[in-house]
C-alpha atoms as a PDB file:
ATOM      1  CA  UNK A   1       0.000   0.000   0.000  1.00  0.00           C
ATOM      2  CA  UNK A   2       1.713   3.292  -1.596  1.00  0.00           C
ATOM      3  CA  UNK A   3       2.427   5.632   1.548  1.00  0.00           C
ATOM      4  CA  UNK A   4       1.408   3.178   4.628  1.00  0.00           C
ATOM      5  CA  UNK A   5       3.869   2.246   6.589  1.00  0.00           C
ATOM      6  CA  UNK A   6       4.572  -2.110   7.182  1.00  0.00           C
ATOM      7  CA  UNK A   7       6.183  -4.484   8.878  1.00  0.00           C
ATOM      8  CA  UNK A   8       8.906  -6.682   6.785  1.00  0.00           C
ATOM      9  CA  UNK A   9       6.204  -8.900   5.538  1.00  0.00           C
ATOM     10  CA  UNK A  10       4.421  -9.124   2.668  1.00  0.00           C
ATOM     11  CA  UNK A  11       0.712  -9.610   2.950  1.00  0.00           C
ATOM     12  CA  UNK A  12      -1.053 -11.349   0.089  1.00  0.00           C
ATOM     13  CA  UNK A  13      -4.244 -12.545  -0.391  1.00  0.00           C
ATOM     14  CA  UNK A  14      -5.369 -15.243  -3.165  1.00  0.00           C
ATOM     15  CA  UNK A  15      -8.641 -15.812  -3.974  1.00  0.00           C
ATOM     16  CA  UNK A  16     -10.110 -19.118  -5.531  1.00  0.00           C
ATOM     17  CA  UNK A  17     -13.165 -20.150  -6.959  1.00  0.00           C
ATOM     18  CA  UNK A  18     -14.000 -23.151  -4.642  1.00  0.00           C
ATOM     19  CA  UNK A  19     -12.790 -24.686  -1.241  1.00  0.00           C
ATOM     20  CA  UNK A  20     -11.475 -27.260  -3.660  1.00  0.00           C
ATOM     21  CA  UNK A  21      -8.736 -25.341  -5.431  1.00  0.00           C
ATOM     22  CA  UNK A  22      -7.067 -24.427  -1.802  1.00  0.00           C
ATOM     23  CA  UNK A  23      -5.211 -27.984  -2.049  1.00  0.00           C
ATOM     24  CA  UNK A  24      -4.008 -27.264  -5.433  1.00  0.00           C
ATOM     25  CA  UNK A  25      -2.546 -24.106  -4.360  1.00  0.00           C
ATOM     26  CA  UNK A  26      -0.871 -25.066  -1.280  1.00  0.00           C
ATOM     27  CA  UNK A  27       0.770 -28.043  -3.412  1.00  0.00           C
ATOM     28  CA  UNK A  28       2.285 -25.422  -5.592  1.00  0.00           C
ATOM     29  CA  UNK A  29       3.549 -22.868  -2.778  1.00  0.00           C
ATOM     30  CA  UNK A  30       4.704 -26.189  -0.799  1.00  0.00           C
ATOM     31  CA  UNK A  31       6.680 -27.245  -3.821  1.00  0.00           C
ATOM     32  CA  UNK A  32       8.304 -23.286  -4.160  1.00  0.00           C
ATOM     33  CA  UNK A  33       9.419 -23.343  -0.413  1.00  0.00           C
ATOM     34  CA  UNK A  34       6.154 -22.143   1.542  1.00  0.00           C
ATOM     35  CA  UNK A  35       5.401 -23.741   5.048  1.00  0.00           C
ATOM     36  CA  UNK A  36       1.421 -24.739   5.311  1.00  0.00           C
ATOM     37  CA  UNK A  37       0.049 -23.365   8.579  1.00  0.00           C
ATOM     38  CA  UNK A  38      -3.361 -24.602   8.022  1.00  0.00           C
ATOM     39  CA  UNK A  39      -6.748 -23.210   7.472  1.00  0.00           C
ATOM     40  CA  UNK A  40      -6.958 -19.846   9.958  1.00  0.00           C
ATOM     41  CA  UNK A  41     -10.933 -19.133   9.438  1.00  0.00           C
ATOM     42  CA  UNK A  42     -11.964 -16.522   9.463  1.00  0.00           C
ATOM     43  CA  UNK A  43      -8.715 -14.964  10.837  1.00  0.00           C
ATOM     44  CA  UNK A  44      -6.666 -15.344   7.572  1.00  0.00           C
ATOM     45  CA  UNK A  45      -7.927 -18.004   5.143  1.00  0.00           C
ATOM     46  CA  UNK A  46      -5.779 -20.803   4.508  1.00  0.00           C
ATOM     47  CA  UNK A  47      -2.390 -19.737   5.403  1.00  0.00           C
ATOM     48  CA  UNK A  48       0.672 -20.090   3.891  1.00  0.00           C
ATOM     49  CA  UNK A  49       4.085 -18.930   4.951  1.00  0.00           C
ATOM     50  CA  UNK A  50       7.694 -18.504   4.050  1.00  0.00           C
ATOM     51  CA  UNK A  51      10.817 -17.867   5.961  1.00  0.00           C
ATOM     52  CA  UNK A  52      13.981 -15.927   5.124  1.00  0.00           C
ATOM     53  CA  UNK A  53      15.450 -18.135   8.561  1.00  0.00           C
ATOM     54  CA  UNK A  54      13.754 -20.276  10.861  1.00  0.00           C
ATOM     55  CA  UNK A  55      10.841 -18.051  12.592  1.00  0.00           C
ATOM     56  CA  UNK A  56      11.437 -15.105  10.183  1.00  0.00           C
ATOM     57  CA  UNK A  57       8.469 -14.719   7.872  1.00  0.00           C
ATOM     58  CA  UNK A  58       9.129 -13.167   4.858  1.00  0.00           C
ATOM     59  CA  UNK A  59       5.555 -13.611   3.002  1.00  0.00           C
ATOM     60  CA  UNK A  60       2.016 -14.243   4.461  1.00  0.00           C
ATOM     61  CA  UNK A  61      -0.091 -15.510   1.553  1.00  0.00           C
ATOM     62  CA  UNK A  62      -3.693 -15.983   2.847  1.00  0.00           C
ATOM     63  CA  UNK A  63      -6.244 -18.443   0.235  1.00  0.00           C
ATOM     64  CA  UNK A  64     -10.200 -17.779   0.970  1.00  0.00           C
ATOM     65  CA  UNK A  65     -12.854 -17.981  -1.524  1.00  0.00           C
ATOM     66  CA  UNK A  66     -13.998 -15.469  -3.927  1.00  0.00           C
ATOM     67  CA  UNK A  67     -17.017 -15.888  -2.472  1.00  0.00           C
ATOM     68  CA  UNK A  68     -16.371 -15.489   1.060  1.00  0.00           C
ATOM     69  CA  UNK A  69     -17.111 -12.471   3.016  1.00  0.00           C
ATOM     70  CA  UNK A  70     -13.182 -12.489   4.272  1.00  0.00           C
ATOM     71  CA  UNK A  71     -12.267 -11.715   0.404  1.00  0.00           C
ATOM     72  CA  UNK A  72     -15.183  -8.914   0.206  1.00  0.00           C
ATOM     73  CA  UNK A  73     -13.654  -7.462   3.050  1.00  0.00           C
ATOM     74  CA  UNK A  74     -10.456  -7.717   2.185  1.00  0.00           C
ATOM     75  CA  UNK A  75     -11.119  -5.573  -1.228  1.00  0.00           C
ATOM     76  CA  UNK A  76     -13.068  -3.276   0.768  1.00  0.00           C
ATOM     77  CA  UNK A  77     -10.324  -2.508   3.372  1.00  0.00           C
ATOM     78  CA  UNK A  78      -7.568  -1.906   0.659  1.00  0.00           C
ATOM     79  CA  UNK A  79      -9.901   0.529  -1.556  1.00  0.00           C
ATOM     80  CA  UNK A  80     -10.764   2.336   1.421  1.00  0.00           C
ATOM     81  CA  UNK A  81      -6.912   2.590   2.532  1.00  0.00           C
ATOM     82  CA  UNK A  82      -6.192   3.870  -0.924  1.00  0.00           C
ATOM     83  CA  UNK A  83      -9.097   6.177  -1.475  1.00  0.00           C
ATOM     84  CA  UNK A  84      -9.129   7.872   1.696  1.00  0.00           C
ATOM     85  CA  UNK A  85      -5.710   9.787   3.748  1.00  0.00           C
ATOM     86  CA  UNK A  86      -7.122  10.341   6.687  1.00  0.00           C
ATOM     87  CA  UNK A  87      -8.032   6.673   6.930  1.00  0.00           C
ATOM     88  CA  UNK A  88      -4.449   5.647   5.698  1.00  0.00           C
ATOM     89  CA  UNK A  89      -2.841   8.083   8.365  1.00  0.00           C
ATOM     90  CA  UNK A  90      -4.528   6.477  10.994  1.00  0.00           C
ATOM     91  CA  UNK A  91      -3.993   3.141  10.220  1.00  0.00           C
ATOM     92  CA  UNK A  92      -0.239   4.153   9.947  1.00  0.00           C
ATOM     93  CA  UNK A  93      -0.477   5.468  13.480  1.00  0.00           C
ATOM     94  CA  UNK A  94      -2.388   2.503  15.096  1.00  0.00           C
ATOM     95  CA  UNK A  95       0.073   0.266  13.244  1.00  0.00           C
ATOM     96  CA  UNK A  96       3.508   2.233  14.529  1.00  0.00           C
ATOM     97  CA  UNK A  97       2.188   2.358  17.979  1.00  0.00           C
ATOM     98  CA  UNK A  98       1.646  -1.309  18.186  1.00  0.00           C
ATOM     99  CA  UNK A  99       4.368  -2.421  16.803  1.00  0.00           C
ATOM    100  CA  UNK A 100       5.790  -0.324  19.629  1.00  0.00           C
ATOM    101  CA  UNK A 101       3.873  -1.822  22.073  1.00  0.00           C
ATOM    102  CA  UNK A 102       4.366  -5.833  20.910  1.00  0.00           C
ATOM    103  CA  UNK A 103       7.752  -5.927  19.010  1.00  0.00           C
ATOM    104  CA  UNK A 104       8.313  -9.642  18.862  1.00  0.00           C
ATOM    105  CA  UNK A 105       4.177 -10.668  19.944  1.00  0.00           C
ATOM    106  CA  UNK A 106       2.663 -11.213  15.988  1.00  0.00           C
ATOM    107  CA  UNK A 107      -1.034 -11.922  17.310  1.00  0.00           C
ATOM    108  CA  UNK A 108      -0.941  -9.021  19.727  1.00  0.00           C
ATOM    109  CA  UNK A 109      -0.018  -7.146  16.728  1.00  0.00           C
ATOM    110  CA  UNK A 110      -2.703  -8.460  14.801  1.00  0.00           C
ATOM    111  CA  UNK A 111      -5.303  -8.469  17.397  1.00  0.00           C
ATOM    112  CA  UNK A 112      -4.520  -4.748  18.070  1.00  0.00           C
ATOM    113  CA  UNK A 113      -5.890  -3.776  14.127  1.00  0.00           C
ATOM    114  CA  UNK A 114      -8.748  -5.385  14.183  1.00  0.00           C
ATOM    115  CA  UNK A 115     -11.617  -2.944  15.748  1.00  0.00           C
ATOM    116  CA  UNK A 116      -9.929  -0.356  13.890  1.00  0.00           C
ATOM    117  CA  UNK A 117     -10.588  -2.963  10.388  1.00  0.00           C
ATOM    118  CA  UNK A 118     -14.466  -3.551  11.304  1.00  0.00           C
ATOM    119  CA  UNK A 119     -14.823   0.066  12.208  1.00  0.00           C
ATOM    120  CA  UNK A 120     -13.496   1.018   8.634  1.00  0.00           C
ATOM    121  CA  UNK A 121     -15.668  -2.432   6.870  1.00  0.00           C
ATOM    122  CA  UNK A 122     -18.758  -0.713   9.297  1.00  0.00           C
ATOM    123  CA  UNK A 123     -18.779   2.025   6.868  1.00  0.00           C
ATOM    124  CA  UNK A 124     -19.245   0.376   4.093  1.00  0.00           C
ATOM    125  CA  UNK A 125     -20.913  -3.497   4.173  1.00  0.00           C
ATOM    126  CA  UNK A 126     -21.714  -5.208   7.551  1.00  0.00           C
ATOM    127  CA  UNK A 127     -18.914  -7.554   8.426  1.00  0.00           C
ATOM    128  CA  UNK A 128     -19.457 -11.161   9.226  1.00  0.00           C
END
């Protein structure tokens, strides 16, 4: 995201046509180096992850459906982020000050964004 401020991981998000496809992908990022951390839910999709050294993520890729309200909601998040400053500015903040806050604690992190993310989805669709 142009102007937002990250952590050294890249976040991205794959979307498939049918629960069924997940396997195929995961066989392919498996065979390119990518560790399979399982199906997350709702709190990531089908996660996939790989490591620059043991325990240092380099790349999140998340797999949900096309049809799945986590996909919706990611495209919604992202256009908002890039439409709107004030939005971006303050999801900079929120981001820098917990990063702050839990340096080394990832789902602390995480868990940290996420009324801020379903006050922003609010606005626009109702978030399942």
């Amino acid at each position: 995201m142009p102007g937002l401020i990250s952590k050294p991981i890249i976040d991205i998000a794959i979307a498939v046509h049918s629960r069924e496809s997940i396997a195929a992908v995961v066989k392919r990022l498996t065979d390119v180096g990518y560790i399979d951390r399982g199906d997350q839910g709702a709190s990531g999709g089908y996660l996939m992850v790989k490591e620059s050294e043991p325990n240092v993520r380099i790349f999140h890729i998340h797999i949900v459906e096309k049809a799945d309200t986590q996909w919706r909601n990611y495209i919604i998040f992202r256009d908002c982020l890039r439409r709107d400053a004030e939005t971006r500015e303050e999801y900079a903040r929120l981001k820098k000050t917990l990063a702050e806050k839990f340096p080394t604690d990832r789902e602390a992190y995480t868990s940290g964004k996420e009324q801020f993310i379903r006050t922003v989805l609010g606005k626009f669709s109702p978030v399942e």
